[in-house]
Protein backbone atom coordinates (compact mmCIF):
# COMPACT_ATOMS: atom_id res chain seq x y z
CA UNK A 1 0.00 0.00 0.00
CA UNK A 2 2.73 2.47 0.74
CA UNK A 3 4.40 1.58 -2.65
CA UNK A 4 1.06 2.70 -4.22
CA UNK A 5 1.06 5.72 -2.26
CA UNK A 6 4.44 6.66 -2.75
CA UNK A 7 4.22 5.88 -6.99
CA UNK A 8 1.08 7.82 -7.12
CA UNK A 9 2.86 10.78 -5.25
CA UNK A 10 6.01 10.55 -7.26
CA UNK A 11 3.30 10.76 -10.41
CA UNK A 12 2.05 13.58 -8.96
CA UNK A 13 4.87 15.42 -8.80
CA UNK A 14 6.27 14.40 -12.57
CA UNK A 15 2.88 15.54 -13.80
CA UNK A 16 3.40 18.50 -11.83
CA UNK A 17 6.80 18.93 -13.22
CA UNK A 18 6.11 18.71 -16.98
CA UNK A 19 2.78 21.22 -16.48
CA UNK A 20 5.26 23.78 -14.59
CA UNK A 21 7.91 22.87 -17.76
CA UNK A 22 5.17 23.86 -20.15
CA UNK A 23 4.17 26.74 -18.22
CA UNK A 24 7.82 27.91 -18.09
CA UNK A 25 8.62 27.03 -21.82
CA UNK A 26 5.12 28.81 -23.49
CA UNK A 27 6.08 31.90 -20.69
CA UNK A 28 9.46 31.94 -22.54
CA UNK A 29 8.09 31.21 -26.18
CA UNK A 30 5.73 34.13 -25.12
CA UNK A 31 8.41 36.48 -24.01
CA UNK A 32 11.00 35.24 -27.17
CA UNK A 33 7.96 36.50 -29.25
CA UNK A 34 7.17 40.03 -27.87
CA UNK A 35 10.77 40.21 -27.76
CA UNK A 36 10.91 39.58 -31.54
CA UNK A 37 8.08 41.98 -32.11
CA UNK A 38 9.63 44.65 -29.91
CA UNK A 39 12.91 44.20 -32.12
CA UNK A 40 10.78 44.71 -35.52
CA UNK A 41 8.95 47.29 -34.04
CA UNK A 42 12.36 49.25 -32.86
CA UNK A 43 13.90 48.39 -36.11
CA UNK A 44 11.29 50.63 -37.59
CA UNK A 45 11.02 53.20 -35.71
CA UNK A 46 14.74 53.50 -36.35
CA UNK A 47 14.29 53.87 -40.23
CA UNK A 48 11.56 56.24 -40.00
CA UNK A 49 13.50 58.85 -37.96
CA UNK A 50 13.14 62.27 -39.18
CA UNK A 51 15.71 64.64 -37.19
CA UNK A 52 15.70 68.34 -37.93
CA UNK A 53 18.69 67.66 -39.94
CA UNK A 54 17.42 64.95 -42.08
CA UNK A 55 14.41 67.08 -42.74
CA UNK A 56 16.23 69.98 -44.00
CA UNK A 57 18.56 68.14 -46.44
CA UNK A 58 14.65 66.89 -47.92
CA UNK A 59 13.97 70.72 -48.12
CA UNK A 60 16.85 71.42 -50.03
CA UNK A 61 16.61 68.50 -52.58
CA UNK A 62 13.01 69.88 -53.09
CA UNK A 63 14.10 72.91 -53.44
CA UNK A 64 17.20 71.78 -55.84
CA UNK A 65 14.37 69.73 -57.91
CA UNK A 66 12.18 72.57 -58.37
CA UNK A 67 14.63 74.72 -59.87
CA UNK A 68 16.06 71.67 -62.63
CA UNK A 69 12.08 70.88 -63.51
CA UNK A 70 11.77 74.72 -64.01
CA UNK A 71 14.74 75.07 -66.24
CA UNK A 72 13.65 72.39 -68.55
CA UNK A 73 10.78 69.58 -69.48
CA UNK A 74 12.33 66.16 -68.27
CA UNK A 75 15.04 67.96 -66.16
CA UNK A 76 13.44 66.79 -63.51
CA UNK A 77 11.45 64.22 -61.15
CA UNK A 78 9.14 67.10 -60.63
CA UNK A 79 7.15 68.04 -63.44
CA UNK A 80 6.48 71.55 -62.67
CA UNK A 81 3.75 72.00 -65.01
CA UNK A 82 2.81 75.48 -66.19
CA UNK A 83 -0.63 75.80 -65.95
CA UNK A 84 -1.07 79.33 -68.08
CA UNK A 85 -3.12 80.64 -64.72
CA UNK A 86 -1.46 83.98 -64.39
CA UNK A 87 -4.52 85.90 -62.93
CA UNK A 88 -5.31 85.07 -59.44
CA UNK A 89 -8.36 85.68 -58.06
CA UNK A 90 -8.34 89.03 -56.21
CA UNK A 91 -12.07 89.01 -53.96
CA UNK A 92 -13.14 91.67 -56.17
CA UNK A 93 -14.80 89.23 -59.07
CA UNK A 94 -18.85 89.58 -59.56
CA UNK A 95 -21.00 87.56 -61.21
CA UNK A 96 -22.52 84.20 -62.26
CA UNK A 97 -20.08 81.17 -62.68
CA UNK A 98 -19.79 77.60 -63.22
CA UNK A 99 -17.44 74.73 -61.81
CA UNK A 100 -17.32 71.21 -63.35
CA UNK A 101 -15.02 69.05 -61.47
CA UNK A 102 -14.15 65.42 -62.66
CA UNK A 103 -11.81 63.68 -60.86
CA UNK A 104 -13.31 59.67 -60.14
CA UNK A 105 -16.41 58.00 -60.18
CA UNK A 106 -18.37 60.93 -59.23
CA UNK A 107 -18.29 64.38 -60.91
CA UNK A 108 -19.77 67.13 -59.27
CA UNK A 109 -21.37 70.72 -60.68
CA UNK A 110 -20.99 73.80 -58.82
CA UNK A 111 -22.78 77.34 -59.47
CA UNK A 112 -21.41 80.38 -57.89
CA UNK A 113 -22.68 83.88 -57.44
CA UNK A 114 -19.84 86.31 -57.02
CA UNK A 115 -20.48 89.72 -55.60
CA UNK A 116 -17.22 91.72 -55.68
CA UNK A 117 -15.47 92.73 -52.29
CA UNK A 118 -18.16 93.53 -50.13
CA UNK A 119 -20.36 90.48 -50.38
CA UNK A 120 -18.23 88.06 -51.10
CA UNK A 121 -19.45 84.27 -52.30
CA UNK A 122 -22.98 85.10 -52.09
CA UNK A 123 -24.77 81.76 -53.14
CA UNK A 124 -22.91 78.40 -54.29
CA UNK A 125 -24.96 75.59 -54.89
CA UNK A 126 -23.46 72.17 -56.58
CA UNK A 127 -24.59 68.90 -57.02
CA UNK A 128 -22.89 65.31 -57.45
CA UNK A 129 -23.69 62.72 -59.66
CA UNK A 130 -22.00 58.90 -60.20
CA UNK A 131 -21.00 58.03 -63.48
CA UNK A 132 -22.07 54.47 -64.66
CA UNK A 133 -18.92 51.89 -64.75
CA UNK A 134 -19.82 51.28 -68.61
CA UNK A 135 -19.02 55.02 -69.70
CA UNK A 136 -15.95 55.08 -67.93
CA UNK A 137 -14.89 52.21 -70.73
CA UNK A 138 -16.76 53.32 -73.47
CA UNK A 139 -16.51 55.81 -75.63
CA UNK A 140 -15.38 59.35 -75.05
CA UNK A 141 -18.43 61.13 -77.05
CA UNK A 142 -20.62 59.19 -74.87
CA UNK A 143 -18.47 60.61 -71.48
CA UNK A 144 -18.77 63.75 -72.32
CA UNK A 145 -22.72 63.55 -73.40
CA UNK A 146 -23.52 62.14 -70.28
CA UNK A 147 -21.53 65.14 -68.16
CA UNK A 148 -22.84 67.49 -70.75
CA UNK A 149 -26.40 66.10 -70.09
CA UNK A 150 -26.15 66.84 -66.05
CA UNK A 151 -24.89 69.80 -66.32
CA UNK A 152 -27.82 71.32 -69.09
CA UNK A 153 -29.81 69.61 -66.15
CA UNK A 154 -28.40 71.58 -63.41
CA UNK A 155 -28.06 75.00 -65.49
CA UNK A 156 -31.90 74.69 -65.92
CA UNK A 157 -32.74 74.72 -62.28
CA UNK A 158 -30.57 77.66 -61.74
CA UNK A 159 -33.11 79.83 -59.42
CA UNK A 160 -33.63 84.19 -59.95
CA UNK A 161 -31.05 84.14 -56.42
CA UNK A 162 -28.06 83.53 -59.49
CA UNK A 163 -28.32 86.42 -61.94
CA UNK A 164 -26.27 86.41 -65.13
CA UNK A 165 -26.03 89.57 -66.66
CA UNK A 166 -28.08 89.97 -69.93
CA UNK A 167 -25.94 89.51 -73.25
CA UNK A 168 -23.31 87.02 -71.58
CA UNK A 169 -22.55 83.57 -72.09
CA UNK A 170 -21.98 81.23 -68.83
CA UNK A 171 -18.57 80.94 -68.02
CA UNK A 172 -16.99 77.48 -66.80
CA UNK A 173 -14.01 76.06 -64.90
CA UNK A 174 -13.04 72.58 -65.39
CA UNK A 175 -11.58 71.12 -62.68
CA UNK A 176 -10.26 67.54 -64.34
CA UNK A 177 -7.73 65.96 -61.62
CA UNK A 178 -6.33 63.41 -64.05
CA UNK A 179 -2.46 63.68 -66.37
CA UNK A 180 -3.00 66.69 -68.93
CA UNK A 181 -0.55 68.36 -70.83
CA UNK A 182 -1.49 71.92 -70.64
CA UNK A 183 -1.32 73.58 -73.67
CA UNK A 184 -3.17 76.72 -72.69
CA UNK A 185 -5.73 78.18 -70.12
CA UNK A 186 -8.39 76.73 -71.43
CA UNK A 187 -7.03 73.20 -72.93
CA UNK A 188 -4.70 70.45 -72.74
CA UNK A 189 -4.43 66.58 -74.24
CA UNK A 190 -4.72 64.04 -71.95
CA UNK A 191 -1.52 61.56 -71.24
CA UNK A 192 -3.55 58.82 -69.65
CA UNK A 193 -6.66 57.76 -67.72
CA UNK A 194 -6.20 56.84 -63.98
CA UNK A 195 -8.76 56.13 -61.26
CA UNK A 196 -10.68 52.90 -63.25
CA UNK A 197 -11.58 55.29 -66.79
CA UNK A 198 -10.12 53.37 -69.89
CA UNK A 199 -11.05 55.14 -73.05
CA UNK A 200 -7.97 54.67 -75.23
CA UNK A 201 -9.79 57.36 -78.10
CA UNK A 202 -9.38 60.66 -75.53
CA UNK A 203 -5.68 59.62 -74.81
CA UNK A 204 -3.66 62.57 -76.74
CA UNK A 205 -6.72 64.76 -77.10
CA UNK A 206 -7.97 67.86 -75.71
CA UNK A 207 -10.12 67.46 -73.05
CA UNK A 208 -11.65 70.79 -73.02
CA UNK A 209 -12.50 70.61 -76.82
CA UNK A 210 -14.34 67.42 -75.95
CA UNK A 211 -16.26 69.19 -73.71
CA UNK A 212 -17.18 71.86 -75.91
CA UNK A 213 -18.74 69.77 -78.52
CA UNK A 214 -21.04 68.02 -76.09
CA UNK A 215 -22.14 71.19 -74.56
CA UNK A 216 -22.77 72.24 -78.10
CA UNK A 217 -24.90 69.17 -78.96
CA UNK A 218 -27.01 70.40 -76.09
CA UNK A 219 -27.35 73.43 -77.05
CA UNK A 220 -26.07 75.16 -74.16
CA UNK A 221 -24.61 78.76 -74.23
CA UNK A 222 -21.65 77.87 -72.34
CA UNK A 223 -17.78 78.31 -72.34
CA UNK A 224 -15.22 76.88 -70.54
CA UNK A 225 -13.05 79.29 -69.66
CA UNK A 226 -9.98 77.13 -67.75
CA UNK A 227 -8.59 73.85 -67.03
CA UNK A 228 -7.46 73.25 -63.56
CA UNK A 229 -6.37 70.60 -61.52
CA UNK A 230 -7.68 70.61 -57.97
CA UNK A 231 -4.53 71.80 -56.29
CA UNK A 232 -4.60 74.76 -58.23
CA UNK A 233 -8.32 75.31 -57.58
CA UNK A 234 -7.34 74.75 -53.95
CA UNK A 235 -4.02 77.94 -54.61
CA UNK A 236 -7.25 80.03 -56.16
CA UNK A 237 -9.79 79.29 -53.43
CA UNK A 238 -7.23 80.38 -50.85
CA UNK A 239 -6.03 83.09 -52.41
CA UNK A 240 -9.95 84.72 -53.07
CA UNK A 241 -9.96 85.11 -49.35
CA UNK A 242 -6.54 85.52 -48.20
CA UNK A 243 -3.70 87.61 -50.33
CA UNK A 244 -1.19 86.01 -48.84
CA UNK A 245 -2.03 82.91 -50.00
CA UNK A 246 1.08 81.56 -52.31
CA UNK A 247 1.11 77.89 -52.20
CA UNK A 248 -1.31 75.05 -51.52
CA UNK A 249 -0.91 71.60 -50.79
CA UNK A 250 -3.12 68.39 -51.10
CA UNK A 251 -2.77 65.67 -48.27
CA UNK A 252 -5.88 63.40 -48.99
CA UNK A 253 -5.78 60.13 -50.86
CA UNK A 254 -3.12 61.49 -52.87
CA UNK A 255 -0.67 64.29 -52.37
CA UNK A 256 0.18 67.17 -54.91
CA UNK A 257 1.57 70.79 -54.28
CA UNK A 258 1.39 74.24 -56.63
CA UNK A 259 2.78 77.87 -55.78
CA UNK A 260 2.80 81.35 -57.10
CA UNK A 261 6.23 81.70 -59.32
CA UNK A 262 7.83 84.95 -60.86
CA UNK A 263 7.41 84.24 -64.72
CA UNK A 264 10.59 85.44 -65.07
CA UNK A 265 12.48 82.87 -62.65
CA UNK A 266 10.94 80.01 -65.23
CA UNK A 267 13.48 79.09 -67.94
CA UNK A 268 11.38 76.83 -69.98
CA UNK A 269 8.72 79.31 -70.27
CA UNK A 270 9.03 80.54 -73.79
CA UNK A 271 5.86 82.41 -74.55
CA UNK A 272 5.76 86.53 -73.56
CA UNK A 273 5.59 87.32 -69.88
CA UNK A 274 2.29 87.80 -68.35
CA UNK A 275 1.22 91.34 -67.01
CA UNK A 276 1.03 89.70 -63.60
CA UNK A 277 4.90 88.88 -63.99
CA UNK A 278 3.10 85.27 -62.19
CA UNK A 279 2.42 82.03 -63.09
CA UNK A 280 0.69 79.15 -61.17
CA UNK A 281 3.20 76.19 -61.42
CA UNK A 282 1.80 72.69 -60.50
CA UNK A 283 4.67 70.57 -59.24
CA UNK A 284 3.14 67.42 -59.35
CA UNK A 285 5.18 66.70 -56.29
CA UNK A 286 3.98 62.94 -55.53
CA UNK A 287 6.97 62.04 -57.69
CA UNK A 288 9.81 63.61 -55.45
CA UNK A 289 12.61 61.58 -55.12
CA UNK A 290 15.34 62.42 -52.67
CA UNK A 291 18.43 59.86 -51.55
CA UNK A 292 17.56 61.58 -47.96
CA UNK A 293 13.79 60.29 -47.59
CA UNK A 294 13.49 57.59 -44.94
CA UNK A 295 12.59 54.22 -46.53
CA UNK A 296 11.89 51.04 -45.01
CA UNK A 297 11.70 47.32 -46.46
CA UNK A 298 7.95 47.90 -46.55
CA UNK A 299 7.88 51.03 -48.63
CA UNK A 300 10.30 49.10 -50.93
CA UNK A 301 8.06 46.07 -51.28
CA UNK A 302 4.92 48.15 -51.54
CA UNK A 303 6.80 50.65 -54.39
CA UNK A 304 7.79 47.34 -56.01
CA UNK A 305 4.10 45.64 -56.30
CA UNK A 306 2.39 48.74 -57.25
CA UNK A 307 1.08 49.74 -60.60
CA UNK A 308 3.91 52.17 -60.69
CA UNK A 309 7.41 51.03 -59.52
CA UNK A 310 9.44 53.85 -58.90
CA UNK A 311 7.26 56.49 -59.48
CA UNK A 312 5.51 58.85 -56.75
CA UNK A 313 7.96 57.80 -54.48
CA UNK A 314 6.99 60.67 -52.06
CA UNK A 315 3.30 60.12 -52.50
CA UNK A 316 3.44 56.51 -50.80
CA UNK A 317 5.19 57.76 -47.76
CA UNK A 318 2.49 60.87 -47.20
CA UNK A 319 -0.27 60.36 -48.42
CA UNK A 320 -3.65 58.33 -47.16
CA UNK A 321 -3.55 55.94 -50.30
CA UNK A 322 -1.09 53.92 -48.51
CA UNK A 323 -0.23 54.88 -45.09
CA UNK A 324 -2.79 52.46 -44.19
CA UNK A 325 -1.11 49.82 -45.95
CA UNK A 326 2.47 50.18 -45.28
CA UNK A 327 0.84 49.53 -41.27
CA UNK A 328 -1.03 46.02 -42.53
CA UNK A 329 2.85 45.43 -44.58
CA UNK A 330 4.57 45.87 -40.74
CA UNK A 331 1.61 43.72 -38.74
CA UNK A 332 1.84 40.96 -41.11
CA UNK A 333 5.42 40.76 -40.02
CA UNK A 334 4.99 40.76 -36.66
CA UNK A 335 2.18 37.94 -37.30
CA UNK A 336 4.89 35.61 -39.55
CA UNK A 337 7.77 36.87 -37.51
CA UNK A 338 6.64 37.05 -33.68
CA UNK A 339 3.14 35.01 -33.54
CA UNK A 340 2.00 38.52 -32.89
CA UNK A 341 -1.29 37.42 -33.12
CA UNK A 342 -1.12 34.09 -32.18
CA UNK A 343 0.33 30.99 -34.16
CA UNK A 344 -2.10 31.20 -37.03
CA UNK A 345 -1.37 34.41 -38.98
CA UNK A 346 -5.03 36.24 -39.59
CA UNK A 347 -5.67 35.19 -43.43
CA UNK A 348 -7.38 38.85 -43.86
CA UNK A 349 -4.07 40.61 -42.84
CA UNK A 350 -2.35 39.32 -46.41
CA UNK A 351 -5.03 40.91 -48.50
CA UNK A 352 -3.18 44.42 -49.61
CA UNK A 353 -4.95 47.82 -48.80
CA UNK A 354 -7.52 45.91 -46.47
CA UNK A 355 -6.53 48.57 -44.18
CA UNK A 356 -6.74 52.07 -45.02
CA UNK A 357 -6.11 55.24 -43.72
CA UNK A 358 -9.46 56.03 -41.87
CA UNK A 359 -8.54 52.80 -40.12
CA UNK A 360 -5.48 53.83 -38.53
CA UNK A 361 -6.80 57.00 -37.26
CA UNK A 362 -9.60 55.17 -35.51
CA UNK A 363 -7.12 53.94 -33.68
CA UNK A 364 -4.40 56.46 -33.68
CA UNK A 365 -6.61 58.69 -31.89
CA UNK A 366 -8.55 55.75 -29.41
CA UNK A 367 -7.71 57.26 -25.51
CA UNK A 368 -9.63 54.68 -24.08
CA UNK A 369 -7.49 53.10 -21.15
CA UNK A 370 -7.95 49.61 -23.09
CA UNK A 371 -7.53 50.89 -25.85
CA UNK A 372 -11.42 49.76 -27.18
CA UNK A 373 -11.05 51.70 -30.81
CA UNK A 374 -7.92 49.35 -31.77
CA UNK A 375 -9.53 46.13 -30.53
CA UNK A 376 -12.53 47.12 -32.71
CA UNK A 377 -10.91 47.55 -35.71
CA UNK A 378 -8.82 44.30 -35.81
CA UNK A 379 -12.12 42.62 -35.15
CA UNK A 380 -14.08 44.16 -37.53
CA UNK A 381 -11.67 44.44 -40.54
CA UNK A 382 -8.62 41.74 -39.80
CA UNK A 383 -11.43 39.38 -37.80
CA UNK A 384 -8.44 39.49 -34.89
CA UNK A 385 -10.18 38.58 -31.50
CA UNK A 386 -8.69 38.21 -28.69
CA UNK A 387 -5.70 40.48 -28.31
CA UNK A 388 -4.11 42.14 -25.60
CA UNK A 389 -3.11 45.80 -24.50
CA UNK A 390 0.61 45.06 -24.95
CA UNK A 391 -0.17 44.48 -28.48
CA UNK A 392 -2.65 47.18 -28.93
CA UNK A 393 -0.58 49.42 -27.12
CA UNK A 394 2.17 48.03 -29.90
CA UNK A 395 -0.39 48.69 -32.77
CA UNK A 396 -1.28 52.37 -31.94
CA UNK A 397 2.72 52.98 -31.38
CA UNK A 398 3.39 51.54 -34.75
CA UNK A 399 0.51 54.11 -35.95
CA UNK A 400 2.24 57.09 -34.46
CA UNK A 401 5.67 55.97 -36.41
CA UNK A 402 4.35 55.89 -39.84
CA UNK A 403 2.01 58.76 -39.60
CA UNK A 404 5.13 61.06 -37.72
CA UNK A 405 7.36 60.38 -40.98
CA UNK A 406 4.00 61.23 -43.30
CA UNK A 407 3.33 64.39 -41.87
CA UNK A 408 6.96 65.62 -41.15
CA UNK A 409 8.40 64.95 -44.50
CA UNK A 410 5.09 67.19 -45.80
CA UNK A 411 6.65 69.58 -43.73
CA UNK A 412 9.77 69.06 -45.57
CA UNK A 413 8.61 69.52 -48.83
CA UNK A 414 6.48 72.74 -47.87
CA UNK A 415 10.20 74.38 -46.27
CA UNK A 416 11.31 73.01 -49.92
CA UNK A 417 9.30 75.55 -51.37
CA UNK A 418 9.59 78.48 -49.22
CA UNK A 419 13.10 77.94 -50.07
CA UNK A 420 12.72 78.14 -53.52
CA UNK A 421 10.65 81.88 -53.11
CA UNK A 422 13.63 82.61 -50.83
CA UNK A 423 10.58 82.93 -47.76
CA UNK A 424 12.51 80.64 -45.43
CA UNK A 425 14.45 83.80 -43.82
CA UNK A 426 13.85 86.19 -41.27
CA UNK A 427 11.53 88.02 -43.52
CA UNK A 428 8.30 89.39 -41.54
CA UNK A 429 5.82 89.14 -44.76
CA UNK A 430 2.54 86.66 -44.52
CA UNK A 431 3.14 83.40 -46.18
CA UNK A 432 -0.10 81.25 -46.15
CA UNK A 433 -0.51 77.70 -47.10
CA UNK A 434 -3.38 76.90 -48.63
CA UNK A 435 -3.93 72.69 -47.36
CA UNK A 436 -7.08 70.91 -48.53
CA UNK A 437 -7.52 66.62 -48.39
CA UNK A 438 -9.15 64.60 -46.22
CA UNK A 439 -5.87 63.33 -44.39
CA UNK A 440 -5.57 66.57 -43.45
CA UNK A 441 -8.92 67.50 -42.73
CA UNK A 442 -9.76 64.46 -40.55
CA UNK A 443 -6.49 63.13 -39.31
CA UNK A 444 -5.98 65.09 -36.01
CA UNK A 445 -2.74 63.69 -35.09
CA UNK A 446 -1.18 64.13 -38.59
CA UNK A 447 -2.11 68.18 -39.15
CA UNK A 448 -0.67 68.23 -35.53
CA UNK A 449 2.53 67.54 -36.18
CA UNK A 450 2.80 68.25 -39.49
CA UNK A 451 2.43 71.95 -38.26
CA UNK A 452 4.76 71.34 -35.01
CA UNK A 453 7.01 69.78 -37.60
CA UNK A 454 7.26 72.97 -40.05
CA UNK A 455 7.47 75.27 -36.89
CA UNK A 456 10.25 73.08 -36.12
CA UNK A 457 12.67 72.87 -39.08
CA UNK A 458 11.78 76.65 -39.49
CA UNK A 459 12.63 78.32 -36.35
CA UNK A 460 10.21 80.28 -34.00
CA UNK A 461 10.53 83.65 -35.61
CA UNK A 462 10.41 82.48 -39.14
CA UNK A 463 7.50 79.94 -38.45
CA UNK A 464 5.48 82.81 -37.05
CA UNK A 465 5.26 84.40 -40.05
CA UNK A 466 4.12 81.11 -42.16
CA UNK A 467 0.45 79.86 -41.83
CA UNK A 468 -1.42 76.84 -43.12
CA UNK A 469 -4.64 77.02 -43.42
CA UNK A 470 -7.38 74.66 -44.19
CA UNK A 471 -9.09 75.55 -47.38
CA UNK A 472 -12.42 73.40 -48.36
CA UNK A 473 -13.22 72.37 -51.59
CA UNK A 474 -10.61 73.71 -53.59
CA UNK A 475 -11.16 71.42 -56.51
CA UNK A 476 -14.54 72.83 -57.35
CA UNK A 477 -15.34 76.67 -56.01
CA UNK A 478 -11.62 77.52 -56.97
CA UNK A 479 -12.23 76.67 -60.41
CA UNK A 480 -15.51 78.69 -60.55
CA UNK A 481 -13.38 81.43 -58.95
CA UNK A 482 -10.10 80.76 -61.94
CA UNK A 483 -13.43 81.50 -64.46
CA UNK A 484 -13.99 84.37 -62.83
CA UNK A 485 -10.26 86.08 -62.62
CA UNK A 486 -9.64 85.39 -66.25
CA UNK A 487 -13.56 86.00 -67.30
CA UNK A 488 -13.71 86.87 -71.44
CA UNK A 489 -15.71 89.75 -70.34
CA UNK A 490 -13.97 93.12 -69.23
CA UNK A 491 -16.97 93.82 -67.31
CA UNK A 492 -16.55 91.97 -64.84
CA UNK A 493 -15.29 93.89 -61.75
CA UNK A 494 -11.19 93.20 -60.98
CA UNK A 495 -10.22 96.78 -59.92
């Protein structure tokens, strides 16, 4: 009886043993693992590191880029598009005038009723309509009928609040936010489609002439007066209420800049200067390369899958197209690398872009103590249950990483160009910054410190004297407003 005792004890204890061993060696696999994911998490925080002197060698290569697109086409990365808009709009415009702006899946029409400097803006109405898949793949005569179409449609419920002086024609702005060559104010061929159009016949044709001869066929007294892209609609919308307003910037799904440049400081402009001595130059500056910008193995994969290697290098480290996805790119490391979810990596963390941008700031910007906003969101879009605050405390710091190098290499690029203008001095003058995008708009944490950032690189007394400002619909008022300032009729109030 004793032996039976004494065997079951001694089995007691060897059970007891190996449960303690496998308590100790899944502690240890547990702690190897969040040591692994602390490691990849480090290691990328590392890369991303944006120190005042980093930033300001970015500034200068902008700046350095700007001046080699502006001496010559293909000079540079930058494009530096002239964009012929040489007349700003001043506040003092009156009138009736119309906005088309086509730039995705929707289009939207805008009406505008100008009344010089003492009323300002005073009606805007506009109205958005979805264009069916099978015209973005059809022909371009059928496009252009259908816009046409809407817009005869919204012209005819234009109310007795919108008065159009008798004996004038309607005046347009086109805002179309897709590659043109500009060939003048008011036209410009386009290099290709983007955004899911495919109509091979309107590829190296002008887009503004195609728009004329379906207003025509609908018998509308109508003329488009300019072709803008939204960021320069966003430079004209600023500048109708604030003078200082030189530059703008768009930090939304994509990312473009344009600025106010002396005509004269342009070698490839070859036509005669305008009486502004300006000219509106679009720098397209997505595509800004620089041997200084902060890349990790993610951006490198993600540049090297996308539709475009190489190209708009800057764009996928700022913009909300893919900050979102360069943060699914790091977790599904930490899930193959560091069972950072557990030993099954989530299948819906390998699809790309499954996370975007409005995503991260969910959780970017969660403050609950448990962090609620992050659990949430792995639940609902990576179906990840289960996790801890270590690792959602891990998730919201990897957040804060990407979306600190986003918003301080914007920063970067804006210094670029106050470089250029020679603004990044002592000099006491106004310099406003004209930002419009939904990134911007919406993504506290990233307008934060982009504007810490620029106050930063810039120096107190300089950085007082530099303002961003958030300017709203850009895309479509502004290019009612570029109508307006270049109007065909001398009637129309500028003095």
């Amino acid at each position: 009886m004793r032996k039976v005792v004494l065997g079951t004890a001694v089995a007691f204890v060897a059970a007891g043993c190996a449960v303690a061993a496998l308590i100790v060696r899944h502690r240890m696999r547990k702690s190897g693992r969040l040591a692994r994911a602390r490691a990849i998490v480090k290691e990328i925080e590392e890369k991303c590191e944006t120190p005042i002197a980093k930033l300001q060698l970015v500034a200068d290569d902008m700046m350095a880029e700007m001046h080699a697109g502006l001496a010559d086409e293909g000079g540079s990365k930058l494009k530096m598009l002239i964009t012929y808009v040489n007349n700003l709009p001043t506040g003092h415009e009156k009138g009736l005038f119309y906005a088309l702006d086509l730039g995705g899946t929707n289009f939207r029409v805008i009406r505008v009723q100008l009344g010089g400097k003492e009323l300002g803006v005073v009606k805007q109405e506009a109205e958005e309509v979805s264009i069916p898949p099978h015209l973005m793949v059809g022909s371009s005569h059928e496009l252009f009928d259908f816009i046409a179409t809407r817009l005869a449609k919204f012209i005819a419920s234009e109310s007795e609040e919108f008065k159009l002086p008798e004996g004038r024609q309607r005046e347009l702005g086109f805002t179309f936010s897709f590659p043109v060559r500009q060939i003048s104010l008011a036209s410009g061929t386009l290099i290709k489609w983007t955004k899911g159009f495919s109509i091979e016949e309107t590829v190296g044709e002008d887009v503004v002439a195609e728009l004329n001869k379906a207003i025509e066929r609908q018998g509308l007294d109508l003329h488009v007066t300019a072709l803008v892209n939204d960021t320069v609609g966003t430079l004209a919308g600023g500048r109708y209420y604030d003078k200082d307003v030189h530059a703008s910037v768009i930090l939304g799904t994509g990312t473009n800049a344009a600025y106010v440049e002396r005509a004269d400081a342009i070698p490839k402009w070859h036509g005669l200067l305008p009486k502004s001595g300006e000219m509106v130059i679009n720098m397209e500056w997505g595509n800004f390369v620089s041997s200084h910008l902060p890349l990790t193995e993610y951006d490198l994969s993600l540049d090297a899958e996308s539709l475009n290697p190489g190209e708009q290098v800057f764009e996928k480290l700022i913009s909300g197209m893919y900050l979102g996805e360069i943060l699914r790119r790091v977790l599904l490391k930490l899930a193959e690398e560091a069972s950072f979810f557990g030993d099954i990596v989530p299948p819906k963390l390998s699809i790309p872009f499954i996370l975007r941008t409005p995503h991260m700031s969910s959780m970017h910007h969660d403050t609950s103590s448990d962090l609620r906003a992050v659990a949430s969101k792995l639940k609902d879009i990576l179906e990840i249950t289960n996790t801890s605050l270590k690792t959602r405390k891990m998730v919201v710091e990897l957040c804060d990483i990407i979306i600190k190098r986003g918003a301080r290499l914007s920063a970067a690029g804006m210094v670029g160009i106050l470089k250029k203008l020679g603004r990044d001095s002592g000099e006491k003058q106004r310099f406003v910054i004209a930002v419009d995008g939904g990134l911007f708009e919406h993504y506290t944490l990233f307008r934060e410190c982009l504007e810490g950032s620029l106050a930063e690189i810039l120096g107190t007394e300089v950085a007082s004297s530099v303002i961003i400002t958030h300017a709203n619909d850009g895309s479509g008022i502004g290019a009612a407003l570029i109508a307006a300032s270049n109007s065909q009729y001398s009637l129309v109030e500028t003095s």
